[in-house]
PDB file of N, CA and C in Angstrom:
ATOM      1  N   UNK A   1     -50.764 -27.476 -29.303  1.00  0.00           N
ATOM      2  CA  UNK A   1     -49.678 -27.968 -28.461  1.00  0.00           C
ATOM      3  C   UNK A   1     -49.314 -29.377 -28.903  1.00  0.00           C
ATOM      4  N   UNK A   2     -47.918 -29.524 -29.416  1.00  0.00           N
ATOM      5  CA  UNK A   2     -47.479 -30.992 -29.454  1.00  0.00           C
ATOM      6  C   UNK A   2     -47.846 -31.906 -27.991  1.00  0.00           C
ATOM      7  N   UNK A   3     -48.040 -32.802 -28.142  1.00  0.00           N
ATOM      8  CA  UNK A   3     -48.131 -33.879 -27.307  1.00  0.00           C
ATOM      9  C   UNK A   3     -47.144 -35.234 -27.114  1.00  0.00           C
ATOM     10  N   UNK A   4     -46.787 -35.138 -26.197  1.00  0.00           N
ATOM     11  CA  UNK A   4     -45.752 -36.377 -25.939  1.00  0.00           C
ATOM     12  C   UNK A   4     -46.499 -37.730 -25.563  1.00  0.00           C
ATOM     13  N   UNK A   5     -45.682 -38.634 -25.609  1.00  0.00           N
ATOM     14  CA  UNK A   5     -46.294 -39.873 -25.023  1.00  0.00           C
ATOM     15  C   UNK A   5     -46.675 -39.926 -24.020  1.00  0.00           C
ATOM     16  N   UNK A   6     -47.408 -40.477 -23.105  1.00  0.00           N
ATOM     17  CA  UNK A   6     -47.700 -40.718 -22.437  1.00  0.00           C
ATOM     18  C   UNK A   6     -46.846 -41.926 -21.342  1.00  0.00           C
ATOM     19  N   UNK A   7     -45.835 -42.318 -21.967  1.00  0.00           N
ATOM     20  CA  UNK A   7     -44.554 -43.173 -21.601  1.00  0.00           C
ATOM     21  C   UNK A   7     -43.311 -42.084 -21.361  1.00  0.00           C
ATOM     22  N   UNK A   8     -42.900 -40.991 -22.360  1.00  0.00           N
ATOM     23  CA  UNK A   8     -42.183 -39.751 -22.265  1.00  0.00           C
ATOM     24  C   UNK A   8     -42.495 -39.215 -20.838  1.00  0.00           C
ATOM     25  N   UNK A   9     -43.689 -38.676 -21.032  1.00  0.00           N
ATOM     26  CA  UNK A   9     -44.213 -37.917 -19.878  1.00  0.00           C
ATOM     27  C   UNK A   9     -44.149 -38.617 -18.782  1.00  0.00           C
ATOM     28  N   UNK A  10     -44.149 -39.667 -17.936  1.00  0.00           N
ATOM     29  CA  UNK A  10     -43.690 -40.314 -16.660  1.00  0.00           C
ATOM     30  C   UNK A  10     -42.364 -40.328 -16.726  1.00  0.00           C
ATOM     31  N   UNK A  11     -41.771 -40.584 -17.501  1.00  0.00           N
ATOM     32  CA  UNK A  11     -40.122 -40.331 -17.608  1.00  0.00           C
ATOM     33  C   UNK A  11     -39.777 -39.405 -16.798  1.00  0.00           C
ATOM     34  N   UNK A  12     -40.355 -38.023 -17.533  1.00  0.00           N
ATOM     35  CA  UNK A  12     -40.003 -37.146 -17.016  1.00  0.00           C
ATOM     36  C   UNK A  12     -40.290 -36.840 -15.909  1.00  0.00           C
ATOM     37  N   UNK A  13     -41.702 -37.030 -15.688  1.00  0.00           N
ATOM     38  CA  UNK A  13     -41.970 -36.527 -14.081  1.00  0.00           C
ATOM     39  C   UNK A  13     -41.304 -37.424 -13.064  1.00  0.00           C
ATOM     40  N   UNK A  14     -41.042 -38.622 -13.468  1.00  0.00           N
ATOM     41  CA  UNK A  14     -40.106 -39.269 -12.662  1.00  0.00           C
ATOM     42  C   UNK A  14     -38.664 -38.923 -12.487  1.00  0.00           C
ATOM     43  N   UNK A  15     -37.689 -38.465 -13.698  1.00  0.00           N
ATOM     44  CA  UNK A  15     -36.547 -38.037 -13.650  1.00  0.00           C
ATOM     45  C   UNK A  15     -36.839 -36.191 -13.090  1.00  0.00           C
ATOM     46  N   UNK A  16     -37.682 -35.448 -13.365  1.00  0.00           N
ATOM     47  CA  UNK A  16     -38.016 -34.552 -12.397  1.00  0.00           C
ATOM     48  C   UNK A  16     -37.894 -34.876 -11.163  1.00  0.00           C
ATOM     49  N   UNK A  17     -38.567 -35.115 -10.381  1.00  0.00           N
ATOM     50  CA  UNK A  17     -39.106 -35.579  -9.092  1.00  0.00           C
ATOM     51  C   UNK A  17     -37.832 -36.066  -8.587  1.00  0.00           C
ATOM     52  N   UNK A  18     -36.778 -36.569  -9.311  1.00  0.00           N
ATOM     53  CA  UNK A  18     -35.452 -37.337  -8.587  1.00  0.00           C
ATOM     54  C   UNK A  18     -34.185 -36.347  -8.566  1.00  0.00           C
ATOM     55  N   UNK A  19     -34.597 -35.291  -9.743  1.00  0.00           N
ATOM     56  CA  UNK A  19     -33.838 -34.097  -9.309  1.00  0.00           C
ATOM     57  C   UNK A  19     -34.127 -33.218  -8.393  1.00  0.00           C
ATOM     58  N   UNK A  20     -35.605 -32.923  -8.259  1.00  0.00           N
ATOM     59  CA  UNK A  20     -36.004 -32.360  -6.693  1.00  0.00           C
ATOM     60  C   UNK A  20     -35.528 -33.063  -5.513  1.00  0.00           C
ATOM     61  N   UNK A  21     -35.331 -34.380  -5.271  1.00  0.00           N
ATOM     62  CA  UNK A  21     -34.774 -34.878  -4.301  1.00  0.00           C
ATOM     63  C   UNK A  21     -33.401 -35.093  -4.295  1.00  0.00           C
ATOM     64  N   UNK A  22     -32.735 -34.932  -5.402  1.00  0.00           N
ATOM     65  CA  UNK A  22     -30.781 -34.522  -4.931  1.00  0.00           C
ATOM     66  C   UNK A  22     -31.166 -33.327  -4.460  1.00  0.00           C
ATOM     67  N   UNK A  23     -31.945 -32.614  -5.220  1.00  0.00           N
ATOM     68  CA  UNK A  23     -31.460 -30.684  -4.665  1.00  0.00           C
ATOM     69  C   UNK A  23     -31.768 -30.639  -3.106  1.00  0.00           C
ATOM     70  N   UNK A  24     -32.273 -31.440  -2.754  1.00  0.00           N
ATOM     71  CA  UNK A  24     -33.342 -31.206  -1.199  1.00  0.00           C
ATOM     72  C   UNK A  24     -32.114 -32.062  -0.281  1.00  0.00           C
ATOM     73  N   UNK A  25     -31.928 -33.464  -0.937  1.00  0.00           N
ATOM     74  CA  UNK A  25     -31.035 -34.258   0.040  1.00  0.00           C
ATOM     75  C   UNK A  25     -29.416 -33.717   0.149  1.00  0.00           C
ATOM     76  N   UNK A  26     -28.972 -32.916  -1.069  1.00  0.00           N
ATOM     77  CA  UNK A  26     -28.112 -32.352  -0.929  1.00  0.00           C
ATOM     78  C   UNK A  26     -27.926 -30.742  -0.440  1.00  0.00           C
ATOM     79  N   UNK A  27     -28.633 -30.333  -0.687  1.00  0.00           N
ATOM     80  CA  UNK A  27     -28.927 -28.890   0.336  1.00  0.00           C
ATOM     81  C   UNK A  27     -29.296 -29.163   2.086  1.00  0.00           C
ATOM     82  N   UNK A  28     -29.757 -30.152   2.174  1.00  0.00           N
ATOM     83  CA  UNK A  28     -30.017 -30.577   3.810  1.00  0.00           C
ATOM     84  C   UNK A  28     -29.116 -31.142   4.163  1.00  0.00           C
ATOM     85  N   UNK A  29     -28.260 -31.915   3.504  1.00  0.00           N
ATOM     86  CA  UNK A  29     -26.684 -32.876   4.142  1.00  0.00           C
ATOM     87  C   UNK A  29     -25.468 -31.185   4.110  1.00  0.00           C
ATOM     88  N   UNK A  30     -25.657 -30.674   2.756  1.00  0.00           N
ATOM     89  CA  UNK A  30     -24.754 -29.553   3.285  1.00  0.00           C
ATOM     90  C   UNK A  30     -25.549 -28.697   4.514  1.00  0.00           C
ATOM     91  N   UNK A  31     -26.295 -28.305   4.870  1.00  0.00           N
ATOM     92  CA  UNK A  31     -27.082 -27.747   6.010  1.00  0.00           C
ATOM     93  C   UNK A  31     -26.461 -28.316   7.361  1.00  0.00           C
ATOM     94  N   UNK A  32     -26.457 -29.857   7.526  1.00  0.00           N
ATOM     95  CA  UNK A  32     -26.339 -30.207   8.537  1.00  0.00           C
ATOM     96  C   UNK A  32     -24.715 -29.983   8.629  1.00  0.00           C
ATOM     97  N   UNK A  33     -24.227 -30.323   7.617  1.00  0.00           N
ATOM     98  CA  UNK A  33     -22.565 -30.820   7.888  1.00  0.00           C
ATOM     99  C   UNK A  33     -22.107 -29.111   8.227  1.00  0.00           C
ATOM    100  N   UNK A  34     -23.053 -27.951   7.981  1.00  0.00           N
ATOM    101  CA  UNK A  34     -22.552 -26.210   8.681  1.00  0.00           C
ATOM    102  C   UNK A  34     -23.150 -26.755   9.916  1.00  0.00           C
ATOM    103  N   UNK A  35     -24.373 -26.882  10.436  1.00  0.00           N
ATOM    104  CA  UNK A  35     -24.680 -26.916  11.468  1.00  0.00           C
ATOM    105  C   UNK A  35     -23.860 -27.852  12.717  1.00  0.00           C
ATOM    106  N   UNK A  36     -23.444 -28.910  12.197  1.00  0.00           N
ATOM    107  CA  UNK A  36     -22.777 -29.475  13.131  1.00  0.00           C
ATOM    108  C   UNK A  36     -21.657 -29.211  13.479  1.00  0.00           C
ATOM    109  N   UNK A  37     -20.493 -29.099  12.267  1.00  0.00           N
ATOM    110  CA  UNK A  37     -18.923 -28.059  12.301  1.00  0.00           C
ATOM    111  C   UNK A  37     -18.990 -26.957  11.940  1.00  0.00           C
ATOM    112  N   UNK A  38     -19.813 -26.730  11.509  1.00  0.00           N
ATOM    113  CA  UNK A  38     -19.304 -24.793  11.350  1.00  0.00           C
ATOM    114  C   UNK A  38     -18.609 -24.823  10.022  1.00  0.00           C
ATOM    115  N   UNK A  39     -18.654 -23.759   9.562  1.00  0.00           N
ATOM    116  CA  UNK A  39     -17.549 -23.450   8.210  1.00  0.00           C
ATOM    117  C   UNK A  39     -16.360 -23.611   8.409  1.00  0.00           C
ATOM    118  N   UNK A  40     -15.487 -24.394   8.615  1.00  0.00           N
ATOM    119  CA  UNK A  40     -14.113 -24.780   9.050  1.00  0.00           C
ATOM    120  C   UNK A  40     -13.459 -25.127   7.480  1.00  0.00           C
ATOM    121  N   UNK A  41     -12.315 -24.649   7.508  1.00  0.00           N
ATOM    122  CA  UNK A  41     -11.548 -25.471   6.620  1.00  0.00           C
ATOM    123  C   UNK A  41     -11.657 -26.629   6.057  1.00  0.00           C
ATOM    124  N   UNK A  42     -11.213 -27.990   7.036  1.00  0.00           N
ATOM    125  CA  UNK A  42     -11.844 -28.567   7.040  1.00  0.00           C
ATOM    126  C   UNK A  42     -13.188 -29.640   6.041  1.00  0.00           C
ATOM    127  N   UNK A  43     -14.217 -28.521   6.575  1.00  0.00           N
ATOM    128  CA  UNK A  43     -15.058 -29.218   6.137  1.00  0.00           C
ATOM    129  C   UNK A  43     -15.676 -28.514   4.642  1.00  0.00           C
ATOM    130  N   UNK A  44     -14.976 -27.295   4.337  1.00  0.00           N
ATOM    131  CA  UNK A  44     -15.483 -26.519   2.990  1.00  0.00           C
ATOM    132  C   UNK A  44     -15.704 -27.101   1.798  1.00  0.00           C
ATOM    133  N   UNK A  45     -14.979 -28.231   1.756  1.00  0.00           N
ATOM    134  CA  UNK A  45     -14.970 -28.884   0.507  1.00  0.00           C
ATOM    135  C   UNK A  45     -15.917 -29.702   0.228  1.00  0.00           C
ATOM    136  N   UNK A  46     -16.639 -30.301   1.382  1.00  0.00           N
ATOM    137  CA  UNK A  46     -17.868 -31.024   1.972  1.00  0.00           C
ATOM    138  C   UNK A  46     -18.713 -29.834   1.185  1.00  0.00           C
ATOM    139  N   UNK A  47     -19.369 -29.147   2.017  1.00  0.00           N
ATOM    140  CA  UNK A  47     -20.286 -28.480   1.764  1.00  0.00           C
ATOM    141  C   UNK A  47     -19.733 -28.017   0.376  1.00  0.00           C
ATOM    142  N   UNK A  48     -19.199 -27.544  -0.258  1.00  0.00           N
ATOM    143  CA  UNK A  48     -18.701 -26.959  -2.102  1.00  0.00           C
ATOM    144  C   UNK A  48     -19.420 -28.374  -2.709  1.00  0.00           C
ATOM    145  N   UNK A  49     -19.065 -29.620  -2.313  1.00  0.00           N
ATOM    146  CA  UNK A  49     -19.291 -30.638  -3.036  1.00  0.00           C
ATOM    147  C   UNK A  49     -20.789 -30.968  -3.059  1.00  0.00           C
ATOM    148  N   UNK A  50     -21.812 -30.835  -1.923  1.00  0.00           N
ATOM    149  CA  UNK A  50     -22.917 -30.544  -1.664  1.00  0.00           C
ATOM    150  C   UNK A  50     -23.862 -29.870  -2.556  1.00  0.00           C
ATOM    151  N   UNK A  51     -23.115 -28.601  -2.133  1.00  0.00           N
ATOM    152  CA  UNK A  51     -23.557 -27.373  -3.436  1.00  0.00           C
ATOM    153  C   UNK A  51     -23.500 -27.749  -4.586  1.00  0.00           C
ATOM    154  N   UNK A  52     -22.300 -28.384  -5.466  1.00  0.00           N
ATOM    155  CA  UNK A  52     -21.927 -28.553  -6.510  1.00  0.00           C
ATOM    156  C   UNK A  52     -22.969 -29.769  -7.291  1.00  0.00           C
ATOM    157  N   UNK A  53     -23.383 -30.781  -6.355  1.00  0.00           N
ATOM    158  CA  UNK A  53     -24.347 -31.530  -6.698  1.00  0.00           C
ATOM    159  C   UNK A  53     -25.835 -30.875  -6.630  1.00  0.00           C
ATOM    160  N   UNK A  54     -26.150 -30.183  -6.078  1.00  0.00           N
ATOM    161  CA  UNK A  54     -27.458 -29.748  -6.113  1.00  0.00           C
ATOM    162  C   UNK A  54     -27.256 -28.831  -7.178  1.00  0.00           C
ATOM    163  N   UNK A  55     -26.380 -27.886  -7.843  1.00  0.00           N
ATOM    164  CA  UNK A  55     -26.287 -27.739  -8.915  1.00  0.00           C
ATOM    165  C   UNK A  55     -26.464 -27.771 -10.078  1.00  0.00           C
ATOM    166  N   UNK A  56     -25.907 -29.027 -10.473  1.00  0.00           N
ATOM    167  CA  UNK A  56     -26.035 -30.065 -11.412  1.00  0.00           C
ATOM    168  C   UNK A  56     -27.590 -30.898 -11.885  1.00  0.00           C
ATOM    169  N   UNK A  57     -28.175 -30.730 -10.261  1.00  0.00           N
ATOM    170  CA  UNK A  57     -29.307 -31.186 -10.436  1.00  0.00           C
ATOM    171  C   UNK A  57     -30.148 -30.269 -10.988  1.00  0.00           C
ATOM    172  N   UNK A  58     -30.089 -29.143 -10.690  1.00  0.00           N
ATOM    173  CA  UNK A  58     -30.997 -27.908 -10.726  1.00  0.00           C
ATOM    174  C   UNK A  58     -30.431 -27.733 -12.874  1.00  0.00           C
ATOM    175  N   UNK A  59     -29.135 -27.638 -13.207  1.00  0.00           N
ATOM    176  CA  UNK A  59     -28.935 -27.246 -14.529  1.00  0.00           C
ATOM    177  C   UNK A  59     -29.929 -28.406 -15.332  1.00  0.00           C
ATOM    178  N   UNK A  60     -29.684 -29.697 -14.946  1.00  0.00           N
ATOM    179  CA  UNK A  60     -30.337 -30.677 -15.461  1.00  0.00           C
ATOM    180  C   UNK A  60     -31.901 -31.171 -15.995  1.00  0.00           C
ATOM    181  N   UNK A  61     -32.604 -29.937 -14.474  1.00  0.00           N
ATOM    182  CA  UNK A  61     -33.852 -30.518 -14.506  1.00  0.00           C
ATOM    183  C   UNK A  61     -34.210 -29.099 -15.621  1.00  0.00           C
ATOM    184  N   UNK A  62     -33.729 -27.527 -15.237  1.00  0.00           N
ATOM    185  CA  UNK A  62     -33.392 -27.290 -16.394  1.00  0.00           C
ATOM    186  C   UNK A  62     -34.138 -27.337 -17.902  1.00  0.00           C
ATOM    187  N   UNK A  63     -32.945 -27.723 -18.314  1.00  0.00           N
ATOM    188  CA  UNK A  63     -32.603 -28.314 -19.742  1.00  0.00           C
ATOM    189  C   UNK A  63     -33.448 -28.674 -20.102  1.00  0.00           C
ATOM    190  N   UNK A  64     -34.199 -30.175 -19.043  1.00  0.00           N
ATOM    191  CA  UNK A  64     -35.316 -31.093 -19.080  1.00  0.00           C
ATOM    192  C   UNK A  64     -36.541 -30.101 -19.349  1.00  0.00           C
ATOM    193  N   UNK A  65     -36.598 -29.277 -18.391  1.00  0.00           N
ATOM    194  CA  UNK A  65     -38.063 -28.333 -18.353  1.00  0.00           C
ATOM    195  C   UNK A  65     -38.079 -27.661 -19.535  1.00  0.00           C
ATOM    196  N   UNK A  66     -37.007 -27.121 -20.313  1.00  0.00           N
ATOM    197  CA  UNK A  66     -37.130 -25.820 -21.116  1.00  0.00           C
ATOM    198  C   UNK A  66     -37.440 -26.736 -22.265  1.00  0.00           C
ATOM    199  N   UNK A  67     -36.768 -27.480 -22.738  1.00  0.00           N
ATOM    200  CA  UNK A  67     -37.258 -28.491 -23.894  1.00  0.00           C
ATOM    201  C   UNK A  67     -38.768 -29.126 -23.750  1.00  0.00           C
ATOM    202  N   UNK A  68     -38.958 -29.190 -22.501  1.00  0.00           N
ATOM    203  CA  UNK A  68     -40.272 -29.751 -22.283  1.00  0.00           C
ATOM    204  C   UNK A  68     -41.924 -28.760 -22.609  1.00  0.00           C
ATOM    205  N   UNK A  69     -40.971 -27.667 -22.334  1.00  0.00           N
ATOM    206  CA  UNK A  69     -41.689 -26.192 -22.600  1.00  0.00           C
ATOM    207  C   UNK A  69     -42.357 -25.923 -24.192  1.00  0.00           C
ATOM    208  N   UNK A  70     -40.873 -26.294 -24.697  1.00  0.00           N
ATOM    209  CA  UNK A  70     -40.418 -25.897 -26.361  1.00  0.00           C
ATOM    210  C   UNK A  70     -41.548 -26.970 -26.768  1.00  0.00           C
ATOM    211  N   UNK A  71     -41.229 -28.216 -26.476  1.00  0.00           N
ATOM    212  CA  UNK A  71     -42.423 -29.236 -27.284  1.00  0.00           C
ATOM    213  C   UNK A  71     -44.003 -28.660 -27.425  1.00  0.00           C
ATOM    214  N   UNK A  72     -44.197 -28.478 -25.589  1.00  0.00           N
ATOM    215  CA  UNK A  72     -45.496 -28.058 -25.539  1.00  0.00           C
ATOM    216  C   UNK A  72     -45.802 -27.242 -27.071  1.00  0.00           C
ATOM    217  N   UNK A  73     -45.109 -26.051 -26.694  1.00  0.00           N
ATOM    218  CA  UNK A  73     -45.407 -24.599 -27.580  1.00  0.00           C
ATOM    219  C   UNK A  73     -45.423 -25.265 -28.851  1.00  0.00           C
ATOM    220  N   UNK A  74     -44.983 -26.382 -29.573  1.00  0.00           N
ATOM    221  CA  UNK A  74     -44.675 -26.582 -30.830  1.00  0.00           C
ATOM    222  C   UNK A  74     -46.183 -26.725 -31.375  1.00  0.00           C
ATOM    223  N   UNK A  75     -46.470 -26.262 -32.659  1.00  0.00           N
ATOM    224  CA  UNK A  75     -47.575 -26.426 -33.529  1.00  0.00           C
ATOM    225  C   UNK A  75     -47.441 -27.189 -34.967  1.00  0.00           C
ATOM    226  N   UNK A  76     -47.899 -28.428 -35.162  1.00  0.00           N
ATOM    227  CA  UNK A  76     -49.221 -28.470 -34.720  1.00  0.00           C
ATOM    228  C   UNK A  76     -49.052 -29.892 -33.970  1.00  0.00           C
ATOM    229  N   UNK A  77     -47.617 -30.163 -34.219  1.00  0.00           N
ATOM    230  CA  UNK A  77     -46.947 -30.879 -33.767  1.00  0.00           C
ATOM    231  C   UNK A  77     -45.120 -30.647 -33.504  1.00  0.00           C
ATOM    232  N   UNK A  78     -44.382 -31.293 -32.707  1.00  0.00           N
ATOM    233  CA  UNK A  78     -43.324 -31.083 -32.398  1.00  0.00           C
ATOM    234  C   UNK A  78     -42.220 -31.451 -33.655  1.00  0.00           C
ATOM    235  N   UNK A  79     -41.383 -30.645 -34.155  1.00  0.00           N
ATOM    236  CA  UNK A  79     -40.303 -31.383 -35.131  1.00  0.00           C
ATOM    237  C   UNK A  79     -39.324 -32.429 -34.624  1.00  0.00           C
ATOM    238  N   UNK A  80     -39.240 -33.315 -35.518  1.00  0.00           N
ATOM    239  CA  UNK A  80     -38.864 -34.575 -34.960  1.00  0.00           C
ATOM    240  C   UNK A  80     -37.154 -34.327 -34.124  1.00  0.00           C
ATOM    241  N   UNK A  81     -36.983 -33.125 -34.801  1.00  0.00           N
ATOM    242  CA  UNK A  81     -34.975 -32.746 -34.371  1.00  0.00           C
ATOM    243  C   UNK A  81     -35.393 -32.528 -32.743  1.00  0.00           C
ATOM    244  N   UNK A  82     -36.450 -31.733 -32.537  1.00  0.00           N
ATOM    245  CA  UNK A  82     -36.782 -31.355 -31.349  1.00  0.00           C
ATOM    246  C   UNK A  82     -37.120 -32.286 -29.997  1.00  0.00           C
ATOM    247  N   UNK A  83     -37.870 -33.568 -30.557  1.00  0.00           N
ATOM    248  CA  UNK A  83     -38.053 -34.450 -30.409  1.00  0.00           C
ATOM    249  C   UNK A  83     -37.047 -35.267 -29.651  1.00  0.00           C
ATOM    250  N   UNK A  84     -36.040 -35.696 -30.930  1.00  0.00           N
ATOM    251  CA  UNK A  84     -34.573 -36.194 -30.780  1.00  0.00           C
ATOM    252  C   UNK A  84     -33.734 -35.617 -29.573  1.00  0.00           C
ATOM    253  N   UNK A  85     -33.929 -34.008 -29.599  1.00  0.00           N
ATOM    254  CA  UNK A  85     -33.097 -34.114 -28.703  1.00  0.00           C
ATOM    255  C   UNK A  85     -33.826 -34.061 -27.194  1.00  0.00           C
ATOM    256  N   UNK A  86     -34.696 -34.107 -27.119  1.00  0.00           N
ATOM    257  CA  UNK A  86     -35.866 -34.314 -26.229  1.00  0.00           C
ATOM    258  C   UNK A  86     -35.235 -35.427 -25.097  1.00  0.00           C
ATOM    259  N   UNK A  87     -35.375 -36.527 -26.493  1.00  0.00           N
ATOM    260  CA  UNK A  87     -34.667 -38.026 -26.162  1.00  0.00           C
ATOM    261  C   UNK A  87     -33.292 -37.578 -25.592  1.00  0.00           C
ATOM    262  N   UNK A  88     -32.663 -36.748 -26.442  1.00  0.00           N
ATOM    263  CA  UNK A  88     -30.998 -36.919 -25.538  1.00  0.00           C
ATOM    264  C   UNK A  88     -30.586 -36.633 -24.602  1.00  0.00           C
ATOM    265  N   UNK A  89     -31.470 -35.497 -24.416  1.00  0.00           N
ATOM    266  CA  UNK A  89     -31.401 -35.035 -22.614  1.00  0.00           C
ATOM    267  C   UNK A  89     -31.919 -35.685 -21.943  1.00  0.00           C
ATOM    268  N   UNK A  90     -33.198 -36.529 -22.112  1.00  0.00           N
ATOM    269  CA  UNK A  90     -33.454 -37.399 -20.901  1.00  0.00           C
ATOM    270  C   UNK A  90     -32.758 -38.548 -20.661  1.00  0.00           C
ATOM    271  N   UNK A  91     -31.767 -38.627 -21.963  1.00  0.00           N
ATOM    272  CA  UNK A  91     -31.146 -40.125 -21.632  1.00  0.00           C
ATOM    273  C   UNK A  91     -29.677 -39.579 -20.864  1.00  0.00           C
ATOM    274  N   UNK A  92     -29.411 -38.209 -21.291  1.00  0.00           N
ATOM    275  CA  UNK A  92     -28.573 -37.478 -20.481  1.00  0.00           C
ATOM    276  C   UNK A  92     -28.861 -37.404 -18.828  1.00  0.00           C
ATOM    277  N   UNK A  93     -30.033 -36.751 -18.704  1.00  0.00           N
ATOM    278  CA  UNK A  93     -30.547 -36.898 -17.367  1.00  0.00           C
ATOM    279  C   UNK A  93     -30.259 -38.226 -16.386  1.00  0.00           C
ATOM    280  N   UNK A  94     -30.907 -39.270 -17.310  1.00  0.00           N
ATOM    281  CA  UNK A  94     -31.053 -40.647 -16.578  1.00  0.00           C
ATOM    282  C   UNK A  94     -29.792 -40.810 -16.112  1.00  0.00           C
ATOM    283  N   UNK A  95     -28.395 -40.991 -17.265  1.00  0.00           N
ATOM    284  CA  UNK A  95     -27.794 -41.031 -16.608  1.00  0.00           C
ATOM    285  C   UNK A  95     -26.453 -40.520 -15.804  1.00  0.00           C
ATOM    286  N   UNK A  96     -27.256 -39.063 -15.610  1.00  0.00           N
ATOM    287  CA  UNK A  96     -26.745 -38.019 -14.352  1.00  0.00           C
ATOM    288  C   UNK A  96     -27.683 -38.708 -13.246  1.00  0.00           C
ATOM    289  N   UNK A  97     -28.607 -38.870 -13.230  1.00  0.00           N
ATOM    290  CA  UNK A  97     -29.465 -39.059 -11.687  1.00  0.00           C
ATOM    291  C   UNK A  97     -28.825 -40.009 -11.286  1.00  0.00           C
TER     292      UNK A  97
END
């Protein structure tokens, strides 16, 4: 199994961990904003926009995980392209969060 840094790896579990909390803070703000008005006209675009961010979070973390996957699996070490883009999605990530 390739091995990442040990600087990489908090990255991630940190930019993880901040996409679990859009998906949660935005699935519970759309939750409340049905619970309080109801599906109204109105307010649909609210909740779509809700959704649409927890989304984003979920494609993101994603991306993050499956590459994170790919490194693991790499033997005997990770290729540096793999690597690279390792880097681009988390700098992608960072700044989506």
């Amino acid at each position: 199994m390739a091995k990442l840094g040990q600087g990489t790896t908090e990255i991630i579990n940190r930019l993880r961990q901040e996409a679990f909390e859009i998906v949660d803070e935005a699935t519970a703000l759309e939750f409340k904003i049905f619970d309080r008005f109801g599906e109204t006209e109105q307010v649909l675009s609210y909740m779509d926009e809700m959704k649409n961010v927890a989304e984003e979070a979920i494609a993101l973390l994603s991306r993050l995980s499956t590459l994170q996957l790919q490194v693991a699996q790499s033997q005997p070490t990770a290729a540096p392209a793999m690597l690279e883009l390792l880097a681009c999605i988390i700098h992608e990530v960072y700044e989506e969060l």
